[in-house]
Protein backbone atom coordinates (compact mmCIF):
# COMPACT_ATOMS: atom_id res chain seq x y z
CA UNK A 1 160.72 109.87 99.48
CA UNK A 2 161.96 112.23 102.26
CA UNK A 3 158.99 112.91 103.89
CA UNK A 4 158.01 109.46 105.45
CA UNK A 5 154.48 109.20 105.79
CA UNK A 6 154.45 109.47 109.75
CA UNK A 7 155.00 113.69 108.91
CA UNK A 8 150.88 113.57 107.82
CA UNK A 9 150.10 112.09 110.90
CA UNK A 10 152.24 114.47 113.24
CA UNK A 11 150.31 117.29 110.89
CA UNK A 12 147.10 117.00 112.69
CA UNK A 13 148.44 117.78 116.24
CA UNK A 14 149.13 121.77 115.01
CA UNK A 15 146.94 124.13 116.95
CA UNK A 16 144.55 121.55 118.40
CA UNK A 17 144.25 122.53 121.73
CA UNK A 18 142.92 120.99 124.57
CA UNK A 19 140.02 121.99 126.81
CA UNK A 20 139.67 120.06 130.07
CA UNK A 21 137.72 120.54 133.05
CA UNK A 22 138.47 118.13 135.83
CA UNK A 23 142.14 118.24 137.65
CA UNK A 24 144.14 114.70 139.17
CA UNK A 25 143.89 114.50 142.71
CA UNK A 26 147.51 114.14 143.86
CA UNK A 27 150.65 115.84 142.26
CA UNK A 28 152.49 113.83 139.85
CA UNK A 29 155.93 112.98 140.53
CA UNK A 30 158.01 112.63 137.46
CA UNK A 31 159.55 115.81 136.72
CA UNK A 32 158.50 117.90 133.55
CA UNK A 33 160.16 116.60 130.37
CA UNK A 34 162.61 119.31 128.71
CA UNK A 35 163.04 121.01 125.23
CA UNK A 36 166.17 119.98 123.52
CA UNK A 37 168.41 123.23 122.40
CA UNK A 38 168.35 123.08 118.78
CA UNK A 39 171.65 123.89 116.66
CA UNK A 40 172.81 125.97 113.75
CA UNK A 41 170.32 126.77 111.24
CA UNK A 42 167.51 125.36 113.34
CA UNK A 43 167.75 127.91 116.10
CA UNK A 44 167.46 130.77 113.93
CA UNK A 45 164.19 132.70 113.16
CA UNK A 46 161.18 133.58 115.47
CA UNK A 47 159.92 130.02 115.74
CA UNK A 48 162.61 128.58 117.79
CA UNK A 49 162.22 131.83 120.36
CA UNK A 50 158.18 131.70 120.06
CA UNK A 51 158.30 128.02 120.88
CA UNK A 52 160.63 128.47 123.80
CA UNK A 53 158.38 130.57 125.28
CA UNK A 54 155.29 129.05 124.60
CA UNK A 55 157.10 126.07 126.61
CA UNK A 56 158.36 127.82 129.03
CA UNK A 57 155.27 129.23 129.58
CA UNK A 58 153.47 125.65 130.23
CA UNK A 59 155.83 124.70 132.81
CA UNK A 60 155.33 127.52 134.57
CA UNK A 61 151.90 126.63 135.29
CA UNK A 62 152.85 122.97 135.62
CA UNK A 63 154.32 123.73 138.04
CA UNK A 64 151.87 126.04 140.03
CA UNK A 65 149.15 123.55 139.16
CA UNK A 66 150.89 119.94 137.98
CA UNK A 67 147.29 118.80 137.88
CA UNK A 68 146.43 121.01 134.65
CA UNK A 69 145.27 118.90 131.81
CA UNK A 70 144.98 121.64 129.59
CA UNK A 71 148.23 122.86 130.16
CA UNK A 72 149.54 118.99 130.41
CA UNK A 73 147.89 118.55 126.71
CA UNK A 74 149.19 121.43 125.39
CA UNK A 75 152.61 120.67 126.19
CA UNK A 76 152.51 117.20 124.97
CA UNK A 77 151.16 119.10 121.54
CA UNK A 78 154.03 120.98 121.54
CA UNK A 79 156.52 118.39 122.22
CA UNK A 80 154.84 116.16 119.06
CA UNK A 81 155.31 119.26 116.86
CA UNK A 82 158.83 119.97 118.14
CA UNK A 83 159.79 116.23 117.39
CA UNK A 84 158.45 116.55 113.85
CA UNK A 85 160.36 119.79 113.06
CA UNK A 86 163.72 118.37 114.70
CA UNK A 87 163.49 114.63 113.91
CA UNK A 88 163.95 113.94 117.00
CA UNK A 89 161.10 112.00 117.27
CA UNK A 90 162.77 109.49 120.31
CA UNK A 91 163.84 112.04 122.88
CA UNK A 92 159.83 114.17 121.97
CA UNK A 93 157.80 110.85 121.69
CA UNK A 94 158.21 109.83 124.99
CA UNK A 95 157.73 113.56 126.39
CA UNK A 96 154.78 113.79 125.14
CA UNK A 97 153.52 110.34 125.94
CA UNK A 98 154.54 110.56 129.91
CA UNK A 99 152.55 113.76 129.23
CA UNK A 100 149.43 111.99 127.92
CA UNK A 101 149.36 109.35 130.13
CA UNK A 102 148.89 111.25 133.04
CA UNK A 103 145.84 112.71 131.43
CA UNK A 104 144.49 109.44 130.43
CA UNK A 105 145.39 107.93 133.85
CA UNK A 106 142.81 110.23 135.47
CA UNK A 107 140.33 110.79 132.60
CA UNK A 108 140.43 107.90 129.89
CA UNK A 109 137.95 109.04 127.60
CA UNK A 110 139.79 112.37 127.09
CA UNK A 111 138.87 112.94 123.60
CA UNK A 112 141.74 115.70 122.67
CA UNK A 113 144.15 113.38 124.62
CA UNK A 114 143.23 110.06 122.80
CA UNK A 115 143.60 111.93 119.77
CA UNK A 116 146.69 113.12 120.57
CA UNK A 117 147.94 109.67 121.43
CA UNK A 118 146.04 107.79 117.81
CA UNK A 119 148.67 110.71 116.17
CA UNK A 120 151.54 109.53 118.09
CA UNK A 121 150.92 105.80 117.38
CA UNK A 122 150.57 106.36 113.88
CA UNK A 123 153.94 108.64 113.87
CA UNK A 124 155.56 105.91 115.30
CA UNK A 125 154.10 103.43 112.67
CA UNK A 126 152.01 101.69 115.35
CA UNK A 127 148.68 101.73 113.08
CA UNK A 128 147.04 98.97 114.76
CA UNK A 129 146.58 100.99 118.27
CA UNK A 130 146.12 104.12 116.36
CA UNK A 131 143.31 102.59 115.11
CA UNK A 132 142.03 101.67 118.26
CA UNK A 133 142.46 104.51 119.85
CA UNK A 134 140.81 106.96 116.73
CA UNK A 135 137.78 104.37 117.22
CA UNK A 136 137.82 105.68 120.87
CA UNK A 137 138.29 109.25 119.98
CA UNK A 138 135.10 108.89 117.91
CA UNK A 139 132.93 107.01 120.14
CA UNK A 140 133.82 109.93 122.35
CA UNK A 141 132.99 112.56 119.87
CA UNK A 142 131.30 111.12 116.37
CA UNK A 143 131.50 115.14 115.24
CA UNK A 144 135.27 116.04 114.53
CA UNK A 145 136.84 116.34 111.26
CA UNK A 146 139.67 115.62 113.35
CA UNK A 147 139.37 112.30 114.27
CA UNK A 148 138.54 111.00 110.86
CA UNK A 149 141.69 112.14 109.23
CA UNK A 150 143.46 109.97 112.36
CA UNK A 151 141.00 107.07 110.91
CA UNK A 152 141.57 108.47 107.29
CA UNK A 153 145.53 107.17 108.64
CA UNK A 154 144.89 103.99 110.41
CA UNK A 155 143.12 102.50 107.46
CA UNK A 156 145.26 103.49 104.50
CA UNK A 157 148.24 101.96 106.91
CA UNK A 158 146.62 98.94 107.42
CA UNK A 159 145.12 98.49 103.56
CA UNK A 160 141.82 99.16 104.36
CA UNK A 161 141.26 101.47 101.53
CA UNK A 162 137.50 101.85 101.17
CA UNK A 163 137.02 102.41 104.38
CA UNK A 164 139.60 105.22 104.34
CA UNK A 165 138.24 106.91 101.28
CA UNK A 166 134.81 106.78 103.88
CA UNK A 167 136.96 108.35 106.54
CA UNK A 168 138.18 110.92 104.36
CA UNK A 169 135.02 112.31 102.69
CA UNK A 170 133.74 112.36 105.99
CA UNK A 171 136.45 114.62 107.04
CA UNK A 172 135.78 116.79 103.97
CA UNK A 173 132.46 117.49 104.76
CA UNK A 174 133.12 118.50 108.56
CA UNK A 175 135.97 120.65 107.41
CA UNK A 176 137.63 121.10 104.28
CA UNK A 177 141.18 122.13 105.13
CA UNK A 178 145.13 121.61 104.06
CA UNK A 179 145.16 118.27 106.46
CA UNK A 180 141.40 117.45 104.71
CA UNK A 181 142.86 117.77 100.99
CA UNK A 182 146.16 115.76 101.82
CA UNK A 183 144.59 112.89 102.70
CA UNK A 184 142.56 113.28 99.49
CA UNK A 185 145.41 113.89 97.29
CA UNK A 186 147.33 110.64 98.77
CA UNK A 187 144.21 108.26 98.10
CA UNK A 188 143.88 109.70 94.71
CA UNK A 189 147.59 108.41 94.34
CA UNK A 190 147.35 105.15 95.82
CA UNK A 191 144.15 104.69 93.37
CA UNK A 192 146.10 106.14 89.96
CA UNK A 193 144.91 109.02 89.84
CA UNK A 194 147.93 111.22 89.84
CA UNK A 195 146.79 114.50 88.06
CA UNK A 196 143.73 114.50 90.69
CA UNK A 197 146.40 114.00 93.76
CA UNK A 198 148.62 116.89 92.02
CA UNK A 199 145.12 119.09 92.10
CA UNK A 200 144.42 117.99 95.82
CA UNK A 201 147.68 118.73 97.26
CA UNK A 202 147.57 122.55 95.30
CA UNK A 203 144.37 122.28 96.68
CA UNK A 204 146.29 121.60 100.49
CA UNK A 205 149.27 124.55 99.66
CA UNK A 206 146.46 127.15 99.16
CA UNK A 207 144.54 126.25 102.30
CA UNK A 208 147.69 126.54 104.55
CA UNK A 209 149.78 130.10 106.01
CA UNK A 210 152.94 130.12 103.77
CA UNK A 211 156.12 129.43 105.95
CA UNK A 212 154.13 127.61 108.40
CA UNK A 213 155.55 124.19 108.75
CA UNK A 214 152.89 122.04 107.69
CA UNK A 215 152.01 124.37 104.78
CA UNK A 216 155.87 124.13 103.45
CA UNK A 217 155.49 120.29 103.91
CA UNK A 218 152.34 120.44 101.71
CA UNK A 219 154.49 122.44 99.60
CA UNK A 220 157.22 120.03 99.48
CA UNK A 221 154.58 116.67 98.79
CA UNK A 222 153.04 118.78 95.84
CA UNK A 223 156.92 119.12 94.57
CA UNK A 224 157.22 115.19 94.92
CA UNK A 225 154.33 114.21 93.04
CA UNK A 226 155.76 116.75 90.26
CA UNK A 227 159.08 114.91 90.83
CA UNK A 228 157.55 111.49 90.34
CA UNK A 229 155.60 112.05 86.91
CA UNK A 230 158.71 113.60 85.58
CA UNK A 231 157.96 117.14 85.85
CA UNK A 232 161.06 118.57 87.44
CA UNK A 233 160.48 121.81 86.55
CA UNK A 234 157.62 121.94 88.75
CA UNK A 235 159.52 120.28 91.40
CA UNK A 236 162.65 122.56 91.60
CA UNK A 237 159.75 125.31 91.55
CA UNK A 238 158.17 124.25 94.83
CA UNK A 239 161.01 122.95 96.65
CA UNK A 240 162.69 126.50 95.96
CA UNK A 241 159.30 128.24 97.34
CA UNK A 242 159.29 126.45 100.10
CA UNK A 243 162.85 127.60 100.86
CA UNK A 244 161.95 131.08 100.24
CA UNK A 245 159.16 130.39 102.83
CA UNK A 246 160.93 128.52 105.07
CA UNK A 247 165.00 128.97 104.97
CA UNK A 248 166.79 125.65 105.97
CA UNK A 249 164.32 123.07 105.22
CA UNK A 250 165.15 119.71 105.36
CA UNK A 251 162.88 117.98 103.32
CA UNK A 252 162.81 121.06 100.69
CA UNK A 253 166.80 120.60 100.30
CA UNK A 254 166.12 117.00 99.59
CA UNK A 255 163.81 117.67 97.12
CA UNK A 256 166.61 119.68 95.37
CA UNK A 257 168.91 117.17 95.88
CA UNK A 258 166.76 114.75 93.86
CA UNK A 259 166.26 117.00 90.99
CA UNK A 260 169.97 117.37 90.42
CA UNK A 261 169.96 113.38 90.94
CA UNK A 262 167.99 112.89 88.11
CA UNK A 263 169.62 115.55 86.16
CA UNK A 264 172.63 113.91 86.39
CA UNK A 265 174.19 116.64 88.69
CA UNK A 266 175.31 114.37 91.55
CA UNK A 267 178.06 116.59 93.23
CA UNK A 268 175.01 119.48 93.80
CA UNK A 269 172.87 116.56 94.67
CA UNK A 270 175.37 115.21 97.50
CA UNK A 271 175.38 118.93 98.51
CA UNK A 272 172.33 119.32 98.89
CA UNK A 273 171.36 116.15 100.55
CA UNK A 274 173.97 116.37 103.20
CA UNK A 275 173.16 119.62 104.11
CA UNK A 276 169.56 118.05 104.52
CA UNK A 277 170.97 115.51 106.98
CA UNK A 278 172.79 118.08 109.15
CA UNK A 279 169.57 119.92 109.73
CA UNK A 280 166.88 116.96 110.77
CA UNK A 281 167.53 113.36 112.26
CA UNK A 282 166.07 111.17 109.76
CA UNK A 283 167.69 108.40 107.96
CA UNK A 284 166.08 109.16 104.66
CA UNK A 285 169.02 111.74 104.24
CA UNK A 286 171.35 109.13 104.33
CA UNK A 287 169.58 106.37 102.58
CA UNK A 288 169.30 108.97 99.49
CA UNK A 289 173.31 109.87 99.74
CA UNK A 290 174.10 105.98 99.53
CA UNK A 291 172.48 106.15 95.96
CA UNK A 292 173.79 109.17 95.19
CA UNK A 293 177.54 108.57 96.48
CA UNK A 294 177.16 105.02 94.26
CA UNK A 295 176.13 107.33 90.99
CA UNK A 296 178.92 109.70 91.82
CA UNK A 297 181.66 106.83 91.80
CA UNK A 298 182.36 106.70 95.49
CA UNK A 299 181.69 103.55 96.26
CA UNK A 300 183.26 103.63 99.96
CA UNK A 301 181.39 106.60 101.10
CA UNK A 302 178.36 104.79 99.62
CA UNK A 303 178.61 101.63 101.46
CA UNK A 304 179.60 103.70 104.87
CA UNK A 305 175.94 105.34 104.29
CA UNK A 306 174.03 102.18 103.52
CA UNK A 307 175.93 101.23 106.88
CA UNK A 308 174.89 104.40 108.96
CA UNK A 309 170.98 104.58 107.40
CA UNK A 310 170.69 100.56 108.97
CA UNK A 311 172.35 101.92 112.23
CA UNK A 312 169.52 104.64 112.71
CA UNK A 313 167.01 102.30 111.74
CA UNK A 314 168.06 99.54 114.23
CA UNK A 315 168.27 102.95 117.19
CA UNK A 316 164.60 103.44 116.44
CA UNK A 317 163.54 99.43 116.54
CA UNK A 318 165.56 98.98 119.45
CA UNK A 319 164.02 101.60 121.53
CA UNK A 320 160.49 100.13 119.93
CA UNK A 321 161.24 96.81 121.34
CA UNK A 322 162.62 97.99 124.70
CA UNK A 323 159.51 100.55 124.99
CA UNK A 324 155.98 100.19 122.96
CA UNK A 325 156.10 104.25 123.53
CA UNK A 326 158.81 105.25 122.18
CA UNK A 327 160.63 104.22 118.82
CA UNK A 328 159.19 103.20 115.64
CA UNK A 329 158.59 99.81 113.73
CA UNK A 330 160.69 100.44 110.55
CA UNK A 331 160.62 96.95 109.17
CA UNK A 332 159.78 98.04 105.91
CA UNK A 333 162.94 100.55 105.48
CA UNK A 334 164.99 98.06 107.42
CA UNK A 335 164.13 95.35 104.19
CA UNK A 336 164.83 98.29 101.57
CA UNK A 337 168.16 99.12 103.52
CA UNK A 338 169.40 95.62 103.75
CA UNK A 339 169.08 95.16 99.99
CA UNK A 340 171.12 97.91 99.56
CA UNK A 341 173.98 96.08 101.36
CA UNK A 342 173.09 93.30 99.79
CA UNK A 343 172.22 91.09 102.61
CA UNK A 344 168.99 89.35 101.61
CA UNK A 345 168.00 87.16 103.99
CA UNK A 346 168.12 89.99 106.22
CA UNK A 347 166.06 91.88 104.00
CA UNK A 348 163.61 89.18 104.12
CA UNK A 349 163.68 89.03 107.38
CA UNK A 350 162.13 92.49 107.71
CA UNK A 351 159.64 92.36 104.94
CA UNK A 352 157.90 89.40 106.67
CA UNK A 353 158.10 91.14 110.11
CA UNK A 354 156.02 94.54 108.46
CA UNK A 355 154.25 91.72 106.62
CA UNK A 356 152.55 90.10 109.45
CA UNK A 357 151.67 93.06 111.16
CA UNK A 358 149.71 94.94 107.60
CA UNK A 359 149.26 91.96 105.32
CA UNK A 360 146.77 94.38 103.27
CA UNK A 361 149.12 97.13 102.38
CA UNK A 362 150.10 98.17 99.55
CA UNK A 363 153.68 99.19 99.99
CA UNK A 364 154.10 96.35 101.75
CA UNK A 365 153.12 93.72 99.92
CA UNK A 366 155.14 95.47 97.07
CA UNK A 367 157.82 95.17 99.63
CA UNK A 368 157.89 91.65 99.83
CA UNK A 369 157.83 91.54 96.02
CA UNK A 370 160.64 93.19 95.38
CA UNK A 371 162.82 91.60 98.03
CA UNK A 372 161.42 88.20 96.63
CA UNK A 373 162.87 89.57 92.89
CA UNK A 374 166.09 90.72 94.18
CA UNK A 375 166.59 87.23 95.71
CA UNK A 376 165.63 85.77 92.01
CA UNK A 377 162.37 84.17 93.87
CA UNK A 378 159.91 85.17 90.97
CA UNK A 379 157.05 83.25 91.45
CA UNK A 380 157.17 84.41 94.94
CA UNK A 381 157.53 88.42 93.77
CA UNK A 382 154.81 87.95 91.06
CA UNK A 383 152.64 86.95 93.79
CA UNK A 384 152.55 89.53 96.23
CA UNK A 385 153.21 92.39 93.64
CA UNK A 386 149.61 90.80 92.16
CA UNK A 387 148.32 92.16 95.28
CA UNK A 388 150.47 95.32 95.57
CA UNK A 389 148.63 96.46 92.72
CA UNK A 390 145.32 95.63 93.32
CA UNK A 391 144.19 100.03 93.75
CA UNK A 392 145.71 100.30 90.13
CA UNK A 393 148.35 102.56 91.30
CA UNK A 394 150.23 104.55 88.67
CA UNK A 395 153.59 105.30 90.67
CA UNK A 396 156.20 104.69 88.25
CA UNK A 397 158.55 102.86 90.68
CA UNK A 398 155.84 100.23 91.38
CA UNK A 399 154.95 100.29 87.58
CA UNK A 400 158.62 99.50 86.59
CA UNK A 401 158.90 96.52 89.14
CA UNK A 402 156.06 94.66 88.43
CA UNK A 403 156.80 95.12 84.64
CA UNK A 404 160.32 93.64 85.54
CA UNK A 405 158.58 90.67 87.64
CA UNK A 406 155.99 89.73 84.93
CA UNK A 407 159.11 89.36 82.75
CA UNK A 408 160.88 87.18 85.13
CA UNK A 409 157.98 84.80 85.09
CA UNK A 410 157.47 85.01 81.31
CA UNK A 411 154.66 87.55 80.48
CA UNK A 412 156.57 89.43 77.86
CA UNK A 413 153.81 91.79 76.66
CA UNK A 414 152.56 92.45 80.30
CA UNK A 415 155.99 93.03 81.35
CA UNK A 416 156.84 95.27 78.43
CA UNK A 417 154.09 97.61 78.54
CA UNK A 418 154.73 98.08 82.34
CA UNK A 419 158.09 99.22 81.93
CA UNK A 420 156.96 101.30 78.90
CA UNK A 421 154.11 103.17 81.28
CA UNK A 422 156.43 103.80 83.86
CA UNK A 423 158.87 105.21 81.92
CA UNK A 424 156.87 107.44 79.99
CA UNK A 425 155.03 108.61 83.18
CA UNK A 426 159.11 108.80 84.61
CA UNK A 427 161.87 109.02 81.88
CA UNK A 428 163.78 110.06 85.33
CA UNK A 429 163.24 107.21 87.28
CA UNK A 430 165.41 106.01 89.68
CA UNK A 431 168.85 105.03 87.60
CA UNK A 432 169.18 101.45 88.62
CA UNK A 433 165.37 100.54 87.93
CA UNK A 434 165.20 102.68 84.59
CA UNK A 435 168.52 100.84 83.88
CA UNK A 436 167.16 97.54 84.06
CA UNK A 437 163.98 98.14 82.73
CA UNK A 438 165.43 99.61 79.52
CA UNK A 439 168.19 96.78 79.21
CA UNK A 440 165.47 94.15 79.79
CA UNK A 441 163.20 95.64 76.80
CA UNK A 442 166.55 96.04 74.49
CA UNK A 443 166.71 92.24 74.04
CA UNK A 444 163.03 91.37 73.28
């Protein structure tokens, strides 16, 4: 899907604002991090001007008083949301982390600033500290629905699913809202229960101001669970709403382009796709066009985008490695990427680096799994896709590649009714998946 999993966590920064008391004793001296000037459709509308402004406005009293930790927090808030509209999630991660730090330096149980901070690790897929530093947060103040959605986060990351479900009925009960109901909707997936995650996320739209940028991404995650259980009517519907809402939105023109993927449409799919990619940096775009070029019969353009998705990967786990606050780990897609090229040990590689760090996940167990399949290791895949499905997920994808592993280590029946569920949950899976799946039931 287009809208990686760090956008939920980003979510929770909107409109929390800071109130501090106390002020540093000496002026900092690193100079105040910039906005980037956005291009083309970006800079058009009232948000781009209103958020100018607003930043504008923040320096100017950073400057008069650097010392001002409201002003400090607000900015780094700014720069979080900025980097989750843009993509630019290198250049706005470390703004708002220099930012953060200096409120941390002088007052380390800040609550709005370690919150801020568990958001940021978890954007940047660093679930282990943003676990630590939620469990600060809420030592600090056991009373926010806030800070339970951050653990909500940290624990569904690290596959510690009842205590997430804990996290997030706590959160409900502080205060119901569109960030409340997401998290609801996305454990309701991860335990099968699709029509209840469908009902959640309407549940999420409904809460939210349409055209807002976390409603329209609520919008766009109820269109994907529509798009995953086959339903692509629905889909096109709220993808094309959340255009209306919100003209020029990335992840809403990806949505499209998947519909016309599984429609068969690929040249309006490419289209749409690519116009996706020239609006927001994330290498989703691109790993989505490498399918879509293969379907289309381009074959070079395909490979060259397999090639350019690993390239923005390995930008992002470079600056990781060179900088725990900036970048992100991206093991996981790295694995997916490599498999795509075909270069398995590579894709191994990965999958045991994301492994180590969240043995208990899900995704990432079913990770291992498939990588294990694709390098005709079945015992191996049959194991960890045995644990991968140990919430009783219903997501089709998942479905269809244990059914395929089960027959690869001779449970016919098993595997056959897998591949059945998923299909008749899907008919529009993804082509090479439904493609094998159907071929494999053909011949028993």
């Amino acid at each position: 899907m287009t809208t990686p999993r760090r956008i939920l966590y980003a979510l929770l920064v909107v409109g929390f604002i800071a109130t501090v008391g106390a002020l540093l004793l000496r002026r900092p001296t690193a100079p105040l991090p910039q906005l980037k000037i956005r291009q083309g459709a970006m800079a058009a509308g009232g948000e781009w001007l209103n958020t100018r402004k607003a930043v504008a406005g923040l320096q100017a009293r950073l400057r008069q008083q650097p010392n001002d930790h409201e002003a400090q927090l607000q900015l780094a808030q700014a720069f979080m949301q900025e980097g989750r509209v843009t993509g630019e999630h290198a250049y706005y991660d470390a703004a708002a982390v220099q930012l953060l730090d200096r409120v941390l330096r002088a007052e380390p149980d800040n609550f709005e600033a370690l919150c801020c901070k568990a958001s940021l690790s978890l954007t940047q897929h660093h679930f282990s500290e943003g676990l630590e530093l939620a469990r600060r947060a809420q030592a600090v103040n056991p009373h926010s629905g806030f800070v339970y959605g951050l653990l909500c986060d940290a624990n569904v990351e690290l596959g510690s699913y009842a205590a997430a479900v804990r996290m997030a009925d706590k959160m409900n009960q502080i205060r119901p809202d569109l960030t409340a109901y997401s998290r609801v909707s996305y454990l309701r997936e991860i335990h099968g229960d699709l029509p209840g995650a469908v009902e959640a996320m309407q549940m999420a739209v409904r809460a939210g101001v349409p055209g807002m940028e976390q409603t329209e991404w609520a919008r766009v995650t109820l269109g994907h669970l529509y798009e995953i259980t086959g339903n692509l009517e629905q889909a096109e519907k709220n993808y094309q709403q959340s255009l209306q809402y919100r003209p020029s939105y990335a992840y809403a023109l990806a949505g499209l382009g998947r519909v016309e993927r599984a429609r068969q449409r690929y040249p309006a799919a490419i289209k749409q796709l690519e116009k996706a990619r020239t609006l927001v940096a994330d290498y989703a775009f691109t790993d989505e066009l490498t399918d879509v070029y293969r379907l289309n019969g381009e074959p070079q353009k395909a490979q060259a985008a397999a090639r350019e998705a690993i390239r923005q990967l390995d930008a992002s786990a470079d600056a990781a490695e060179a900088d725990e606050n900036v970048g992100h780990y991206v093991d996981r897609e790295l694995a997916f990427a490599y498999l795509k090229t075909n270069e398995l040990n590579k894709a191994l590689e990965h999958a045991q680096i994301e492994y180590k760090r969240r043995p208990d996940n899900i995704d990432v167990c079913e990770t291992m799994a498939w990588v294990h399949y694709k390098r005709g290791e079945y015992a191996a895949a049959a194991q960890y896709m045995k644990k991968a499905r140990r919430t009783n997920s219903q997501n089709p994808t998942q479905l269809c590649r244990a059914g395929l592993i089960a027959l690869k280590t001779g449970q016919a029946s098993a595997g056959q009714a897998l591949i059945k569920q998923a299909l008749a949950i899907n008919p529009y899976l993804e082509a090479d998946l439904a493609d094998e799946g159907r071929k494999l039931l053909a011949v028993r």
